[in-house]
Protein backbone atom coordinates (compact mmCIF):
# COMPACT_ATOMS: atom_id res chain seq x y z
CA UNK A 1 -70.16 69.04 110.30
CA UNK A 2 -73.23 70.56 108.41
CA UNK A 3 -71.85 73.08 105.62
CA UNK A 4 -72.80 74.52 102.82
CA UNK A 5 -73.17 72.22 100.27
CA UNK A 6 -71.45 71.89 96.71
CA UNK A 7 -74.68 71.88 93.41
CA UNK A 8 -75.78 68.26 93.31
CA UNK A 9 -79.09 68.65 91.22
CA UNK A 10 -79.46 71.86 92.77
CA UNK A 11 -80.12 70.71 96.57
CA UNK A 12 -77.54 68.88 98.23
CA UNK A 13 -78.39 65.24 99.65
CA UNK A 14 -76.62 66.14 103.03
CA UNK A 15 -78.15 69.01 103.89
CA UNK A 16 -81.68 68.65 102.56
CA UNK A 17 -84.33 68.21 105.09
CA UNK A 18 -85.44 65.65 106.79
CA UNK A 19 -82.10 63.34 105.74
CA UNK A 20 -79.80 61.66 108.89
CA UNK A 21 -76.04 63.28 109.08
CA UNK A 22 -73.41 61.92 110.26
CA UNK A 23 -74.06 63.44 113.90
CA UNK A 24 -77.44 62.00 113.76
CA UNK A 25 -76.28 57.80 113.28
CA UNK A 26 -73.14 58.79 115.50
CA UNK A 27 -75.49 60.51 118.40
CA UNK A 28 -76.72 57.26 120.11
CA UNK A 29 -80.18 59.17 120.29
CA UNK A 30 -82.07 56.11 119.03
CA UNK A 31 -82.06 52.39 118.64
CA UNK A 32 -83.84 52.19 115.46
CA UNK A 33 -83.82 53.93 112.35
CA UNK A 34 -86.27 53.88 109.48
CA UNK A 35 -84.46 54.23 106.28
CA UNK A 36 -87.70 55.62 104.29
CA UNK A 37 -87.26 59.48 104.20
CA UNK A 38 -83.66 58.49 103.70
CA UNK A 39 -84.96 56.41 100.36
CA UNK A 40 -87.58 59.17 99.69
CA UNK A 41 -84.98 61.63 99.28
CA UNK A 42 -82.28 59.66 97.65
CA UNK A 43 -85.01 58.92 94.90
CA UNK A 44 -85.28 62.55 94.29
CA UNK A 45 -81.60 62.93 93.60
CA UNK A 46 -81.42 59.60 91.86
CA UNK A 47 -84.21 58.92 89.72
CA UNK A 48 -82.64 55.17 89.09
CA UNK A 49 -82.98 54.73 92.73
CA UNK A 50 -86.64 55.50 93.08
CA UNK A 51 -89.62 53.24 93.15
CA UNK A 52 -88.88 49.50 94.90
CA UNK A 53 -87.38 47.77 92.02
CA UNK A 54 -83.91 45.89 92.12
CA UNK A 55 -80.28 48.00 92.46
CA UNK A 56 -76.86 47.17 92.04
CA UNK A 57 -75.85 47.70 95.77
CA UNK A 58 -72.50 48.96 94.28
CA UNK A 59 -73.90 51.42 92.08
CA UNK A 60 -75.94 52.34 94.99
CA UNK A 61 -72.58 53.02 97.15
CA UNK A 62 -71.09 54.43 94.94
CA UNK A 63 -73.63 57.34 94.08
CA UNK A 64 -73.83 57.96 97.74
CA UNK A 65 -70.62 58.36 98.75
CA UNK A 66 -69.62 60.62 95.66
CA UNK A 67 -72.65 62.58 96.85
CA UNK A 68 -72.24 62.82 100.54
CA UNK A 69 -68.85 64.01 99.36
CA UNK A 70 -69.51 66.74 97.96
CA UNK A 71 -72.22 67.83 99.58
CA UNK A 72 -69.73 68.17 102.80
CA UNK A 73 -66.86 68.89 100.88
CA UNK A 74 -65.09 72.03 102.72
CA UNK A 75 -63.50 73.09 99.52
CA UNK A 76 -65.63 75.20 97.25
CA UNK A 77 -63.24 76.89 94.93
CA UNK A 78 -60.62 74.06 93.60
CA UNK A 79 -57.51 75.30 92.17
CA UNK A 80 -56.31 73.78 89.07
CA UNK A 81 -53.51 71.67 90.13
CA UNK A 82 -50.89 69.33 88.10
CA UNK A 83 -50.77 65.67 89.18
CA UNK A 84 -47.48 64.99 90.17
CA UNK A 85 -45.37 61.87 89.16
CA UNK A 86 -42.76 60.57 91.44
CA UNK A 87 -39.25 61.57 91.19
CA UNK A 88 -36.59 59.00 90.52
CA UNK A 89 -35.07 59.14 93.38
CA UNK A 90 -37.78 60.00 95.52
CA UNK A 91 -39.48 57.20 97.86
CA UNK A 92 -42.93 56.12 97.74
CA UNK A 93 -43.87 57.58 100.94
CA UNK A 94 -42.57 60.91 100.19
CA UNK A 95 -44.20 60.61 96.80
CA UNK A 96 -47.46 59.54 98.30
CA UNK A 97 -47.54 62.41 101.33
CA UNK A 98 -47.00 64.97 98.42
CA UNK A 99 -49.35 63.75 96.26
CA UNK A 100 -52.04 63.51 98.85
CA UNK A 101 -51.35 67.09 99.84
CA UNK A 102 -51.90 68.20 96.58
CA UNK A 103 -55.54 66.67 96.64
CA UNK A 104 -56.81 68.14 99.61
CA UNK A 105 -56.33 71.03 98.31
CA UNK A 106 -59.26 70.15 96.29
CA UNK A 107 -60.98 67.67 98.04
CA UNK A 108 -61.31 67.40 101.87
CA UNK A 109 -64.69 66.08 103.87
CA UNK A 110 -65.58 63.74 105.96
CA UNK A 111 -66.16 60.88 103.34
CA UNK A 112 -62.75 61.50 102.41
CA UNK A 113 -61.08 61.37 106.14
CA UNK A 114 -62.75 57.96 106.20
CA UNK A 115 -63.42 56.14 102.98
CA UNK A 116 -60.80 57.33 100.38
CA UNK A 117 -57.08 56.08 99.97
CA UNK A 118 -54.19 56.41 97.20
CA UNK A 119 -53.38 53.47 94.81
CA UNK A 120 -49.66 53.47 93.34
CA UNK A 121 -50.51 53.36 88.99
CA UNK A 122 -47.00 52.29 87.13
CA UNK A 123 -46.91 52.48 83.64
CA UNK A 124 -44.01 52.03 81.60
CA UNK A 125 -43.37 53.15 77.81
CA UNK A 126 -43.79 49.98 75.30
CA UNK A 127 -41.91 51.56 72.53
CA UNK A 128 -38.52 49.54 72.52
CA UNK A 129 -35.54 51.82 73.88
CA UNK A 130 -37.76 54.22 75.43
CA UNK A 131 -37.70 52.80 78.89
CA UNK A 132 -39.69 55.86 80.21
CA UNK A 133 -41.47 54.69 83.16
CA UNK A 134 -44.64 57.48 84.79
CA UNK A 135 -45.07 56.42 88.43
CA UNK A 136 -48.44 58.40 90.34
CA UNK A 137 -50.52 58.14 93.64
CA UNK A 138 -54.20 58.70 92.37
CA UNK A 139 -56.95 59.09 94.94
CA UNK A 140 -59.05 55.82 95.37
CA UNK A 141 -62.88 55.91 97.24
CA UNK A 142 -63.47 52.15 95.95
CA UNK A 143 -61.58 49.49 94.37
CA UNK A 144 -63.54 45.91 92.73
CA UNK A 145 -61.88 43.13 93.47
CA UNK A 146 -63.24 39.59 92.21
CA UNK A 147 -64.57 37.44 94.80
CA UNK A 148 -61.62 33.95 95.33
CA UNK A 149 -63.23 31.43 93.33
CA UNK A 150 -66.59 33.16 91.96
CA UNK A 151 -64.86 33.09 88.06
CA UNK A 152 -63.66 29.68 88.58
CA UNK A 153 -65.41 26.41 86.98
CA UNK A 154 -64.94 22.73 88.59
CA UNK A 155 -65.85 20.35 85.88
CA UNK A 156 -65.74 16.30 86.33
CA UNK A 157 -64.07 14.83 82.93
CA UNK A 158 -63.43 11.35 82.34
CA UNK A 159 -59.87 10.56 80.91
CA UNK A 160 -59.64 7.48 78.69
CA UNK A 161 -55.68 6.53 78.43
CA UNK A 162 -54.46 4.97 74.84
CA UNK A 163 -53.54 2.14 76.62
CA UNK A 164 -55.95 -0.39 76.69
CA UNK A 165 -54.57 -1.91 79.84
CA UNK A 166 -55.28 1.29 81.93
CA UNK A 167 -58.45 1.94 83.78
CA UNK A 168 -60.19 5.53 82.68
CA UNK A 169 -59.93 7.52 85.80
CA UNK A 170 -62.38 10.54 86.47
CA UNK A 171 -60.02 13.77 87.00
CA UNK A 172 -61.61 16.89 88.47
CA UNK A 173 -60.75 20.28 86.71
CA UNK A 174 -60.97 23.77 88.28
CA UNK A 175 -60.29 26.44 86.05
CA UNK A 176 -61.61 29.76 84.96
CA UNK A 177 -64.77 30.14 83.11
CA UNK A 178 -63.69 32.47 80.55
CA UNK A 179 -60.71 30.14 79.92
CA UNK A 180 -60.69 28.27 76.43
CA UNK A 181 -61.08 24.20 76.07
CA UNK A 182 -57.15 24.77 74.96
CA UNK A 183 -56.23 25.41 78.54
CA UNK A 184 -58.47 23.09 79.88
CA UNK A 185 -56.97 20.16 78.15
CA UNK A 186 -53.10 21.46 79.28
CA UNK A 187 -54.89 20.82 83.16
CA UNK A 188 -56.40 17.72 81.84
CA UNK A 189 -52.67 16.56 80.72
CA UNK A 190 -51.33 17.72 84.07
CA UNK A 191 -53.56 15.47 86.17
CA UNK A 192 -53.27 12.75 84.17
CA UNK A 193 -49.66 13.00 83.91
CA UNK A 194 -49.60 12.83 87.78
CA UNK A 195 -52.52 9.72 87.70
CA UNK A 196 -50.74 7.40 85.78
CA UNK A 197 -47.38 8.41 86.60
CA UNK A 198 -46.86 9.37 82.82
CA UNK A 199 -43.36 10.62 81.77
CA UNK A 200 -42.51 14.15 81.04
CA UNK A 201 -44.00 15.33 77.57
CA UNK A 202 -45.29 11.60 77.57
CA UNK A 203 -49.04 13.37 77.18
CA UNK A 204 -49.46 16.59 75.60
CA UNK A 205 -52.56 18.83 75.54
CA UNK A 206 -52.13 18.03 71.71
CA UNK A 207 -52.80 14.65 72.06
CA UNK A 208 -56.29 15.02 73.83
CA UNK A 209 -59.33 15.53 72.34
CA UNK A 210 -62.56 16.07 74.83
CA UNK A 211 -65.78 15.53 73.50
CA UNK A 212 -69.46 15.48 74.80
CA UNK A 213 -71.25 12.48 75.64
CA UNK A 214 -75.25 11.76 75.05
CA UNK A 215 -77.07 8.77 75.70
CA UNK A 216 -73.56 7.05 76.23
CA UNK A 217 -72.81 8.05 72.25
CA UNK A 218 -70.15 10.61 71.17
CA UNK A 219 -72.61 13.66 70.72
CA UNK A 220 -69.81 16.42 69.71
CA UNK A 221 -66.37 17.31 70.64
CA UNK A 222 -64.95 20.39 71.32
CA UNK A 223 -62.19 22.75 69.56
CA UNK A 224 -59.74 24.47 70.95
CA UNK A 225 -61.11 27.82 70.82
CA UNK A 226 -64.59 26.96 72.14
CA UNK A 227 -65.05 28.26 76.27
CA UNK A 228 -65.25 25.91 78.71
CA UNK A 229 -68.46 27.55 80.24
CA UNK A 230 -70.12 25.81 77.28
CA UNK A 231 -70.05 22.90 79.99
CA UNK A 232 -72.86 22.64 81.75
CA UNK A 233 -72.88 20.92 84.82
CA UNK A 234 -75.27 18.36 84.02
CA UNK A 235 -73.00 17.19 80.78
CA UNK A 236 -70.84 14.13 80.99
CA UNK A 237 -67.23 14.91 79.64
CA UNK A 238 -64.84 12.44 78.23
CA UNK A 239 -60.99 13.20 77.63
CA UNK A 240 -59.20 11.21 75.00
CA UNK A 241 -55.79 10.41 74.76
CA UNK A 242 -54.46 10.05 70.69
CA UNK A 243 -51.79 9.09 68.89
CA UNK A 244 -49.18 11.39 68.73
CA UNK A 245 -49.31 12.78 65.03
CA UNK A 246 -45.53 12.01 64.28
CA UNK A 247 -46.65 8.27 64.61
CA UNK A 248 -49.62 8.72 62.04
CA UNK A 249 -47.58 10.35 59.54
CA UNK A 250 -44.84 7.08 60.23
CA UNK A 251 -47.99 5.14 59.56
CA UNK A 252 -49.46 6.92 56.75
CA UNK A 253 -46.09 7.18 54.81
CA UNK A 254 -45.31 3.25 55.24
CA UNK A 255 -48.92 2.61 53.89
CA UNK A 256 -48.53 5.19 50.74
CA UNK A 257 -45.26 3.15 49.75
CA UNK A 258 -47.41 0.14 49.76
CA UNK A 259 -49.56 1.50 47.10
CA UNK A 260 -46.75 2.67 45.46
CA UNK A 261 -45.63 -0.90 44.96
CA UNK A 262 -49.20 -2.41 44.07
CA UNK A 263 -49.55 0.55 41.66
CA UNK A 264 -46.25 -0.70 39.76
CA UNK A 265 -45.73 -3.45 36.97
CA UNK A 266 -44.14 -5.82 38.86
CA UNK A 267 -46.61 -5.68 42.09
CA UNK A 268 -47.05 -9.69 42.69
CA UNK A 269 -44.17 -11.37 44.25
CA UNK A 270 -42.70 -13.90 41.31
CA UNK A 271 -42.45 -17.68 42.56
CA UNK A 272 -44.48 -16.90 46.24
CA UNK A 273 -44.98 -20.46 46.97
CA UNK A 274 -42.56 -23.25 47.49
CA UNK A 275 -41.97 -26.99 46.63
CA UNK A 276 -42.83 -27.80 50.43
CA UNK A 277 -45.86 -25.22 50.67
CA UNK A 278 -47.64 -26.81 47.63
CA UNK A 279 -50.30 -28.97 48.73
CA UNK A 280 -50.82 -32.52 48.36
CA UNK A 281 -53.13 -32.98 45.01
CA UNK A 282 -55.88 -35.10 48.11
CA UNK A 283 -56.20 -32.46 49.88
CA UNK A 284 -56.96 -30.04 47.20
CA UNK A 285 -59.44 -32.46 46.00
CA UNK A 286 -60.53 -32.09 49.85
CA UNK A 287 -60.50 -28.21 49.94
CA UNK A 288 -61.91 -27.69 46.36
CA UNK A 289 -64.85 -29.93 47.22
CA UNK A 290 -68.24 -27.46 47.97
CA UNK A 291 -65.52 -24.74 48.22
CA UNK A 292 -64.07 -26.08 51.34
CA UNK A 293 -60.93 -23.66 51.18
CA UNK A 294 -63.22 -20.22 51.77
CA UNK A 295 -63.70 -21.48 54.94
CA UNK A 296 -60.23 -22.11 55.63
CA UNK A 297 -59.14 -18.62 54.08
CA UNK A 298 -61.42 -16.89 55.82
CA UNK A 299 -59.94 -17.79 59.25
CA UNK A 300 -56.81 -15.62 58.28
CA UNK A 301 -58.75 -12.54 57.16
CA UNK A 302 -59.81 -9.47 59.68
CA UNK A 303 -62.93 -8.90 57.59
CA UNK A 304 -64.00 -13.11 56.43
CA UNK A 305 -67.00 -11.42 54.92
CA UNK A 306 -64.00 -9.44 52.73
CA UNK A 307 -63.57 -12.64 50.74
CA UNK A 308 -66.59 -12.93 49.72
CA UNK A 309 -67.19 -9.93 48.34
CA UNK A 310 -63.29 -10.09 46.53
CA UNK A 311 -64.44 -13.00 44.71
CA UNK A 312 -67.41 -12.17 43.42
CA UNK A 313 -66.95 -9.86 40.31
CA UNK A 314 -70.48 -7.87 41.20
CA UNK A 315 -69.11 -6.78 44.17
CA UNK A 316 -65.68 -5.58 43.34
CA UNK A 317 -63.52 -4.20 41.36
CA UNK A 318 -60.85 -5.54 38.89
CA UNK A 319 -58.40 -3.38 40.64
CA UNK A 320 -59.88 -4.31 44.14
CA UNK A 321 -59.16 -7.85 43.47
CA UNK A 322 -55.93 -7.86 41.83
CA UNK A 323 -54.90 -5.60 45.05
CA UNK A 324 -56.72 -8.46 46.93
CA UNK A 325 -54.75 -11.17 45.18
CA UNK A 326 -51.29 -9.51 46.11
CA UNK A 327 -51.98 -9.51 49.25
CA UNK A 328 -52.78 -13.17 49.51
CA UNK A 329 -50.01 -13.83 47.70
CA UNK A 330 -47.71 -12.11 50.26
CA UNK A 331 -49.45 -13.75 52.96
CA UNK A 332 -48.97 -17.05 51.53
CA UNK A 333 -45.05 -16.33 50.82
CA UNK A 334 -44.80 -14.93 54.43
CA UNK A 335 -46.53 -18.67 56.07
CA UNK A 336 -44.20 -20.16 53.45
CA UNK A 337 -41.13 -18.74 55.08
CA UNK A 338 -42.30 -19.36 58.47
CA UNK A 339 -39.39 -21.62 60.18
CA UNK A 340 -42.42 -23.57 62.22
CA UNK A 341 -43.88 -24.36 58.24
CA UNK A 342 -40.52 -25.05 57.43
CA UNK A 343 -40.36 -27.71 60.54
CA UNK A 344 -43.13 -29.10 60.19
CA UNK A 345 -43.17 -30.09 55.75
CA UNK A 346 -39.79 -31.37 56.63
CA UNK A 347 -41.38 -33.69 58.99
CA UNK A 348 -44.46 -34.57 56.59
CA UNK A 349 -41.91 -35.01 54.10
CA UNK A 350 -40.18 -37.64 56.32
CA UNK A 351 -43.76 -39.60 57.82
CA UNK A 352 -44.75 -39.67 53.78
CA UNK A 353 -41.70 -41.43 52.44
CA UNK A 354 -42.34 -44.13 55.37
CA UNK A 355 -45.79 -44.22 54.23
CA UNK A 356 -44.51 -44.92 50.90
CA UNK A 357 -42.32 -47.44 51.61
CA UNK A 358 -44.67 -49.33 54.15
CA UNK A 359 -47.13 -49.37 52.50
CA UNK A 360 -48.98 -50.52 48.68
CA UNK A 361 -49.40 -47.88 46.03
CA UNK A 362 -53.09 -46.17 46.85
CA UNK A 363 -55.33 -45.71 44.32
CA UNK A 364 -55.20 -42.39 42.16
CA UNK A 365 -57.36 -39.47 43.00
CA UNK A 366 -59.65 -38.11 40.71
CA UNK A 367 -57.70 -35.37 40.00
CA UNK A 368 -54.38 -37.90 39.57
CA UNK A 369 -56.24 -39.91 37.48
CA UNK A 370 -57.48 -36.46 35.17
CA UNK A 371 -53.93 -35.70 35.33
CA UNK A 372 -52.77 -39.11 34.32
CA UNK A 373 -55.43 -39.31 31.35
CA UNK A 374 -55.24 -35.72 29.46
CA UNK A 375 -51.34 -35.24 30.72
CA UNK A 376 -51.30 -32.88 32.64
CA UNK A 377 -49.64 -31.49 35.74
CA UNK A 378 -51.33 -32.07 38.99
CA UNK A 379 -51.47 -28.16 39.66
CA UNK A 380 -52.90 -27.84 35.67
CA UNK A 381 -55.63 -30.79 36.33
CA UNK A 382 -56.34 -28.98 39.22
């Protein structure tokens, strides 16, 4: 199988001296071979092999066989020769055996015989109404193929439902590295989904927002575009589930109309209290003594500390506090209307006129008795 070899640098690998062929790994002859005149003389051909640093292995197979090839490659004068497409009605194997002919009449050693194959290369026209489709069978020594599950990532992210009443639950995403945090949320909606037995569309990968999580503190979140093999595996990831944004906008429109109507003239409600909400002039007395009815006020009020700063006039605004006085004012109407408020002044109503008749006039308050004196109403004394 030693022949003349094809130039490679001017000697060929194969047949230079000293280097095992084929025959001489096939023979049996010995039990051991030592690879360093191989290296020796593969580092004279290949100056990137030489020396005893680190090689791609595939670069390194690759050189080789391309040399070996033609070093033992029985063709030395190669005709210039078309490649052929397949016919339209031809089959592949026909297709194939012709095309294959048609290269050893080129190429033909013993690398060939046992390391090269065909690959079948489609391509179609992307113009549209051109529908011209090439179909070939191009020679193939070596083909990289990704190793199952060396470009995947498995991340552990913590999904936090918008339902209070649901436990978080710690989902376990696999997906590709190069893949963006847009597809990793649409994997993040599918487990979940199948978690809490969600409804179809019920979470969308809209409606997530994943962030990263330092010191048990928010430390950034992530867009859409960024990579997911930002991640590191030593991060903690959280997953959260918002409000969808046609229920914002819902929100956000309902509040703007609000504003529209404090904005306007007529923004206080005219009359907002009643004959029955209007309390008795002894318990005003009761509530206006060392500002009793703060106290009471501030038990309806989110933020009690707002009503603090609402009434003092260094800590607000004129507009701030007549927006704060609507509101009161609608609150008040609201308790007003209330049936139980309603139920129960009807019964006060009833216990004070047997009061009244059961017992002697009492003595005037002192705000009856200013009343009385200057003549005034009870709610102007006041």
């Amino acid at each position: 199988d030693e022949e003349k070899s094809s130039v490679v640098n001017g000697d060929g690998i194969y047949s230079s001296s000293r280097v095992y062929s084929v025959g001489n790994f096939d023979s049996g002859l010995s039990s051991v071979t030592y690879p360093r005149t191989f290296k020796h003389t593969l580092g004279k051909h290949a100056e990137q092999f030489s020396g005893y640093d680190q090689h791609d292995s595939q670069e390194l197979a690759i050189y080789l066989l391309d040399a070996l090839h033609e070093d033992t490659n029985r063709v030395t004068k190669k005709p210039y020769i078309e490649k052929p497409e397949q016919g339209e009605d031809e089959s592949d194997q026909v297709a194939a055996e012709k095309a294959w002919g048609i290269h050893l009449q080129r190429e033909d050693s013993r690398i060939l015989e046992h390391f090269m194959g065909q690959i079948k290369s489609k391509l179609e026209c992307p113009k549209e109404g051109c529908g011209r489709v090439s179909t070939t069978f191009d020679p193939c020594m070596y083909l990289s193929v990704p190793i199952p599950g060396a470009m995947d990532k498995e991340m552990k992210v913590t999904f936090f439902p918008l339902n209070p009443n649901l436990t978080p639950v710690v989902l376990t995403v696999r997906i590709n590295k190069t893949a963006t945090i847009a597809a990793a949320k649409k994997k993040i909606a599918e487990l979940a989904t199948e978690a809490y037995n969600f409804d179809e569309n019920e979470l969308l990968e809209d409606n997530i927002q994943m962030g990263d999580i330092w010191s048990e503190e928010i430390y950034a979140f992530y867009g859409d575009d960024h990579e997911v093999d930002r991640i590191r595996e030593t991060d903690t990831t959280h997953a959260y589930q918002l409000r969808t944004k046609a229920s914002i906008m819902e929100e956000l429109n309902a509040y703007e109309e609000v504003q529209k109507k404090l904005s306007s003239p007529n923004k206080f409600p005219t009359n907002p209290t009643t004959q029955n909400s209007t309390l008795d002039p002894t318990s005003r007395a009761e509530l206006d003594e060392n500002d009793q009815w703060q106290n009471v006020l501030q038990g309806f009020l989110k933020q009690p500390m707002s009503l603090y700063q609402y009434t003092n006039v260094k800590r607000s605004t004129h507009e701030q506090r007549l927006e704060f006085y609507g509101k009161l004012l609608r609150f008040i109407r609201k308790c007003s209307d209330c049936q139980e408020v309603k139920s129960s002044d009807a019964d006060m109503e009833e216990y004070d006129e047997e009061e009244k008749k059961s017992q002697s006039p009492r003595p005037l308050s002192p705000v009856e008795a200013v009343a009385a004196d200057s003549g005034l109403s009870l709610e102007e004394a006041c």
